[in-house]
Protein backbone atom coordinates (compact mmCIF):
# COMPACT_ATOMS: atom_id res chain seq x y z
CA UNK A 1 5.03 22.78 9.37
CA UNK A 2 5.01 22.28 5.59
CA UNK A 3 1.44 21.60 4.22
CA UNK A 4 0.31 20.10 1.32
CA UNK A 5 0.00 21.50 -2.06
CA UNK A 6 -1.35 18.91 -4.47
CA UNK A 7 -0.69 19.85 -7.96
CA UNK A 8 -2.78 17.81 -10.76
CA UNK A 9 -0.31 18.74 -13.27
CA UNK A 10 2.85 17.10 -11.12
CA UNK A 11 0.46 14.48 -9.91
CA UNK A 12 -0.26 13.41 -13.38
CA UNK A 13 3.35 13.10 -14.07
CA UNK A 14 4.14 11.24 -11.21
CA UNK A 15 1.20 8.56 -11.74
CA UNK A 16 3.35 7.56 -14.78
CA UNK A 17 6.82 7.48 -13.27
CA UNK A 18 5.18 5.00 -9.90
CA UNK A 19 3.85 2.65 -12.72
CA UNK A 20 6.85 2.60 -14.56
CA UNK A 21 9.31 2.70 -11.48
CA UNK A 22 7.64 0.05 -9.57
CA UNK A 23 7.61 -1.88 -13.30
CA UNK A 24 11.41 -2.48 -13.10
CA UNK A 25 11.44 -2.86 -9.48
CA UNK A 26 8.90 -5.79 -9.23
CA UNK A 27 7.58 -8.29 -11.16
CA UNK A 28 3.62 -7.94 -10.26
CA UNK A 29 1.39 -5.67 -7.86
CA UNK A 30 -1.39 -7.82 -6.81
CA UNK A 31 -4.53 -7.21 -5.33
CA UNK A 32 -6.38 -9.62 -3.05
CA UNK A 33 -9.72 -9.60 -4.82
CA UNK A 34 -9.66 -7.16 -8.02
CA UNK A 35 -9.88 -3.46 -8.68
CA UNK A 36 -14.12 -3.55 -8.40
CA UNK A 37 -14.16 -5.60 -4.90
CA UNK A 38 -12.40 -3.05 -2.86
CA UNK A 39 -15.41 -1.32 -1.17
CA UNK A 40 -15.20 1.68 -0.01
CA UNK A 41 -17.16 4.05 2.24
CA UNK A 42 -18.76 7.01 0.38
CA UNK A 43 -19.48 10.75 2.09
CA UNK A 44 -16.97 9.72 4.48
CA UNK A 45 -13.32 10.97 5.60
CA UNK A 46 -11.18 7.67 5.13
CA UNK A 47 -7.97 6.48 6.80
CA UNK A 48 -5.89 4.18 5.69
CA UNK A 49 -3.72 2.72 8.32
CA UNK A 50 -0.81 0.56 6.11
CA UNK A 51 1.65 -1.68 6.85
CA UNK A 52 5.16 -0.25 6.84
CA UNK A 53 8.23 -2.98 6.11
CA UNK A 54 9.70 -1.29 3.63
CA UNK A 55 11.00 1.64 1.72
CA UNK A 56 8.50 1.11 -1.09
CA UNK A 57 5.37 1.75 0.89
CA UNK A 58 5.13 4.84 -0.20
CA UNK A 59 5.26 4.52 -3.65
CA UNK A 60 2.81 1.56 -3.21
CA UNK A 61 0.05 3.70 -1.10
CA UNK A 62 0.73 6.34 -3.76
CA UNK A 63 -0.15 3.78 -6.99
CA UNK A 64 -3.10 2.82 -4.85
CA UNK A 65 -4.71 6.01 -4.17
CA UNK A 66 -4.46 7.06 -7.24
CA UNK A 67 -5.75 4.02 -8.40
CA UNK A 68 -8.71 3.38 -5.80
CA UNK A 69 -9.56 6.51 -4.06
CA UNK A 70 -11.86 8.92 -5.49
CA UNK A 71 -11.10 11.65 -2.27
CA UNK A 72 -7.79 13.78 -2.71
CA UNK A 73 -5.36 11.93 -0.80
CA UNK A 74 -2.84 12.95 1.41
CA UNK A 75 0.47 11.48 3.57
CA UNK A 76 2.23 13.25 6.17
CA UNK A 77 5.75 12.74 6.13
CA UNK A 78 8.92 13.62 8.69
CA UNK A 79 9.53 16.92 8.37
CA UNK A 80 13.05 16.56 8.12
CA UNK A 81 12.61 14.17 5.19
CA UNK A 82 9.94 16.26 3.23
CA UNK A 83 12.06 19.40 4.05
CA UNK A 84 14.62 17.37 1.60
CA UNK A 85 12.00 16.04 -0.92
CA UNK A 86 9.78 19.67 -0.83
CA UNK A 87 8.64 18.42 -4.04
CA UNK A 88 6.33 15.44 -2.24
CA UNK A 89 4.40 18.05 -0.98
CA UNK A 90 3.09 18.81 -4.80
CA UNK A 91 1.50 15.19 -4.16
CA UNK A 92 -0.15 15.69 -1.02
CA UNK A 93 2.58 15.35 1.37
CA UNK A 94 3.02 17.32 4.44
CA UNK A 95 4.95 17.26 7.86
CA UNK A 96 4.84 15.95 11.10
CA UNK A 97 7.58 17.19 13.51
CA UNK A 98 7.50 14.08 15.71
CA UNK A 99 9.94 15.35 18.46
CA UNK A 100 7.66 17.61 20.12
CA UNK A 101 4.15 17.85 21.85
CA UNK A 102 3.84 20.84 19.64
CA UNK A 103 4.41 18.97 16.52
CA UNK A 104 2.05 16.19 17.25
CA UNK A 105 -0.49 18.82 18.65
CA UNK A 106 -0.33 20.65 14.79
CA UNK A 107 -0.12 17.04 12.88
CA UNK A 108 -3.45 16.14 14.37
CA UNK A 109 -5.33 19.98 13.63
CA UNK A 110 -3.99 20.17 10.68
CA UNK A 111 -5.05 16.21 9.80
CA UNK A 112 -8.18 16.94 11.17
CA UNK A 113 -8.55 19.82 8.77
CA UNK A 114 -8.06 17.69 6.10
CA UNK A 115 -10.57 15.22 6.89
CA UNK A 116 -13.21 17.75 7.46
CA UNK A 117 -13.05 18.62 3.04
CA UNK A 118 -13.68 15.21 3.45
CA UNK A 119 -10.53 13.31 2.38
CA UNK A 120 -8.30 10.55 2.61
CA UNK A 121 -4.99 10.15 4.48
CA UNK A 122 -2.64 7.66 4.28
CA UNK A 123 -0.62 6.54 7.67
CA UNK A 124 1.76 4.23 8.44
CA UNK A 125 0.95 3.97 11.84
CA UNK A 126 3.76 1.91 13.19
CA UNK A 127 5.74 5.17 12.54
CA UNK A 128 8.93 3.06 11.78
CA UNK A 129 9.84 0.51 9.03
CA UNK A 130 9.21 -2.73 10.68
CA UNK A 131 9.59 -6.45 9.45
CA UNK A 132 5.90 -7.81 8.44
CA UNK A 133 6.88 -11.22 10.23
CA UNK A 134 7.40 -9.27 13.51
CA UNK A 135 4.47 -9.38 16.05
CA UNK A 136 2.81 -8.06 18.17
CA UNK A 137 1.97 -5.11 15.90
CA UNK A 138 1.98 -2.32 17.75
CA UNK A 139 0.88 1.38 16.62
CA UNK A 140 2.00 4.81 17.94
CA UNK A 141 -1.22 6.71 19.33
CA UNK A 142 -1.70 9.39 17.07
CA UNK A 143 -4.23 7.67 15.01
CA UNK A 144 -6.20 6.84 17.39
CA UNK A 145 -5.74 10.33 18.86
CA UNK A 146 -7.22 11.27 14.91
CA UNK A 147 -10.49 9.45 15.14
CA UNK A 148 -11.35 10.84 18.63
CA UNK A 149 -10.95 14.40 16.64
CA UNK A 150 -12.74 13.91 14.01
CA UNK A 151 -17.17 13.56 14.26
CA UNK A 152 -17.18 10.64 11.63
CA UNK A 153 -14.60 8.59 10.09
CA UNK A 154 -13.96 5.09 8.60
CA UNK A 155 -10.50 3.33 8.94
CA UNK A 156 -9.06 0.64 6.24
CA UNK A 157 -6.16 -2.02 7.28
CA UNK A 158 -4.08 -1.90 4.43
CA UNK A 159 -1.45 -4.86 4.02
CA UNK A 160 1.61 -4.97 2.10
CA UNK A 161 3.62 -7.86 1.89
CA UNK A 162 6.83 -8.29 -0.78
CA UNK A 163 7.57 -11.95 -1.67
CA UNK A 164 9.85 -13.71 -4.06
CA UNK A 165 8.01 -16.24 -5.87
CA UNK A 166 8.98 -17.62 -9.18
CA UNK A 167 10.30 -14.82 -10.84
CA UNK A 168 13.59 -13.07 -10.69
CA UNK A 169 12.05 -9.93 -9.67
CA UNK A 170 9.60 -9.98 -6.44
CA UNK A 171 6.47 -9.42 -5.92
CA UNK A 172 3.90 -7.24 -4.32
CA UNK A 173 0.71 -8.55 -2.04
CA UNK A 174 -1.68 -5.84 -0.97
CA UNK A 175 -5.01 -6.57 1.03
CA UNK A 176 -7.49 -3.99 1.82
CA UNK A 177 -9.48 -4.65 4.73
CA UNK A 178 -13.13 -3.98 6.04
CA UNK A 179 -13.66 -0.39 6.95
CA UNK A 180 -14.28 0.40 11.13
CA UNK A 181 -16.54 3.29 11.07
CA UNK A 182 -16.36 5.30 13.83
CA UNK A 183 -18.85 8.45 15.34
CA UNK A 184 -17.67 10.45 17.91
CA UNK A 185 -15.79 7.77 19.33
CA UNK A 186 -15.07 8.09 23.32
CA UNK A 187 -13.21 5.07 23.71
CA UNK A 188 -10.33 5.33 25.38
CA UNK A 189 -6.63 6.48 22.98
CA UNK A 190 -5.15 2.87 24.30
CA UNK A 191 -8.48 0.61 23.09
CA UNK A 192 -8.91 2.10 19.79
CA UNK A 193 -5.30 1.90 19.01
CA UNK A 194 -5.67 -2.54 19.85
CA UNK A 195 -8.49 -2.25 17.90
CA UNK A 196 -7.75 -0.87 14.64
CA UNK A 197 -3.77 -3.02 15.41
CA UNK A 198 -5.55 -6.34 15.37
CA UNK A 199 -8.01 -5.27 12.26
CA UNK A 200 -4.02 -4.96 10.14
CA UNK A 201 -2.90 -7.94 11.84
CA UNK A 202 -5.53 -9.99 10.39
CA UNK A 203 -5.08 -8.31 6.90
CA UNK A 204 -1.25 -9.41 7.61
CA UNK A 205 -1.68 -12.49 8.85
CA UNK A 206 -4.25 -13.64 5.63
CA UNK A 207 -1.86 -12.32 3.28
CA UNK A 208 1.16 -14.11 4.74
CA UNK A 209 -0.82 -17.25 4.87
CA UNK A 210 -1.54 -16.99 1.51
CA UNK A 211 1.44 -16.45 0.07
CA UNK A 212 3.08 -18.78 2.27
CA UNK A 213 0.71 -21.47 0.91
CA UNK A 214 2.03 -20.01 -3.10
CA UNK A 215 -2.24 -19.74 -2.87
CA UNK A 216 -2.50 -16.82 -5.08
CA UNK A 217 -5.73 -17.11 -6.48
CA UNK A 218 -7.39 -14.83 -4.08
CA UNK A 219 -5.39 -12.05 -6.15
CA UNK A 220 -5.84 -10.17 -9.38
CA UNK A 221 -3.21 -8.55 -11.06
CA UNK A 222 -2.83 -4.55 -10.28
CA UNK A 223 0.24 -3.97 -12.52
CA UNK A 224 2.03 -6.14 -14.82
CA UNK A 225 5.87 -5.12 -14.34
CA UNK A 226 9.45 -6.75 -15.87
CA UNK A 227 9.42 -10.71 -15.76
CA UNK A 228 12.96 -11.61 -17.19
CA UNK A 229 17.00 -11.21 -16.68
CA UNK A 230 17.72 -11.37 -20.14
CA UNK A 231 15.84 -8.31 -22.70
CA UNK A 232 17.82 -10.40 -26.04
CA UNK A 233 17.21 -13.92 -25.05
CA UNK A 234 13.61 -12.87 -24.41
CA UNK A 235 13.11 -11.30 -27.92
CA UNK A 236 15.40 -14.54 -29.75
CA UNK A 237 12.95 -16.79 -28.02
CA UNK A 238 9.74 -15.09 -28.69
CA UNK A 239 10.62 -14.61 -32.41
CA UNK A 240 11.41 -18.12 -32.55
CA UNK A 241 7.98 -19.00 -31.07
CA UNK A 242 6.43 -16.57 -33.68
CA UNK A 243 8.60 -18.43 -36.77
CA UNK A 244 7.54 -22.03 -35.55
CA UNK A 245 3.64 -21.58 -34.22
CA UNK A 246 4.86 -23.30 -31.10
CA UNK A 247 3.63 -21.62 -27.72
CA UNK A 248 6.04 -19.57 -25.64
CA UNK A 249 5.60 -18.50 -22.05
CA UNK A 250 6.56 -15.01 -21.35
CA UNK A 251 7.22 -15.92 -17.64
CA UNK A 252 8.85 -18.11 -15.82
CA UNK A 253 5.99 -19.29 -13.32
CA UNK A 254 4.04 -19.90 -16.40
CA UNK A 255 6.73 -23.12 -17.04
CA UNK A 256 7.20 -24.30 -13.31
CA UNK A 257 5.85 -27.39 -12.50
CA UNK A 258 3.83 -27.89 -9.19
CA UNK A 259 5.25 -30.88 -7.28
CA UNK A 260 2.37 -30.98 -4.80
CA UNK A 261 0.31 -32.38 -7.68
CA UNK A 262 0.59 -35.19 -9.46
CA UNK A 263 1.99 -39.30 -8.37
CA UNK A 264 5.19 -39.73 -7.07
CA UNK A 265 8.54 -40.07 -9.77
């Protein structure tokens, strides 16, 4: 097993590079709500059971523990993967061997471990990268397994959804959910595991609707990233606007006309 070795010196790097990185990548992160109306538990070991549809999502959880979490955070990873990116484990990455009892038997001590300081860890429990339109969601058990372990504990849904909307460059929707708090918890591995499934799936579903609806308000801007194809015609056209005292939109949304308002044409 490869355990984690955070490093505040590589850490501090890397909180740079995500901002930047998912800058290009992505036109906005937004937050459902704003950076002061995601609650969280204090005293308590957190887990943060995320949606997994993409690649990203661990960049994302990474930007948002950084940016929300006051606990040291910490992810466990594949340990084939992290054997090939050692240097995630300077950010509070370890391993999981997932092909053996054995592995999942020293994922779950070594978790539990963790939680005791206390902490925050970071899952993906769906344990594969799966579409955010698919349902039923379904988690693998080891979470669940996790909260029986450990005396007290709180769990966060965390949704992320990726959207094109007006922009070139698409964006991101995250949605923290209300924490479950759970005390030496007896339930049974296969109820708490439909439990804390159906607390995402309504994260999910409200985000979907949401965005669906282009009803955006609910969110506040996390991180303000690229917004146009064209770096030259950008700077022509806000020098022009500069010249000529006439307003000029950085973004492209800020120009597009709503045709669900107004008379007919």
């Amino acid at each position: 097993m490869i355990p984690a070795r955070r490093s505040p010196l590589i850490m501090r790097f890397f909180d740079g590079y995500v901002r930047r990185y998912l800058g290009r990548r992505f036109h906005r992160v937004r937050g459902w709500g704003g950076p002061g109306e995601v609650a969280l538990p204090d005293g308590l070991p957190l887990l943060f059971a995320m949606t997994h549809a993409s690649w990203w999502d661990v960049l994302v959880g990474y930007h948002l523990a950084r940016t929300f979490v006051s606990l040291p955070s910490y992810a466990p990873m594949d340990e084939p993967q992290l054997r090939r990116y050692r240097i995630l484990s300077r950010l509070g990455v370890y391993s999981v061997d997932r092909s053996s009892a054995r592995g999942a038997r020293a994922f779950l001590r070594y978790s539990e471990r963790l939680l005791a300081a206390p902490a925050a860890i970071w899952l993906t429990p769906q344990g594969e990268i799966v579409s955010n339109w698919h349902r039923p969601i379904r988690f693998q058990a080891g979470v669940a397994h996790l909260v029986r372990r450990v005396p007290r504990v709180a769990v966060i849904p965390v949704a992320i959804h990726y959207e094109f909307l007006e922009e070139p460059r698409p964006e991101i929707f995250v949605k923290f959910g209300p924490p479950r708090f759970f005390e030496r918890e007896t339930a049974p591995v296969t109820v708490l595991t439909r439990r804390l499934e159906d607390d995402l799936d309504r994260e999910l579903s409200a985000v979907q609707l949401a965005v669906l609806d282009r009803a955006v308000d609910p969110f506040s801007v996390l991180l303000a990233g690229a917004t146009s194809t064209s770096f030259v015609y950008d700077r022509v056209r806000a020098l022009r606007a500069r010249v000529t005292g006439r307003p000029d939109p950085a973004r492209h949304g800020d120009v597009v006309s709503d045709p669900r308002r107004g008379g007919r044409p």
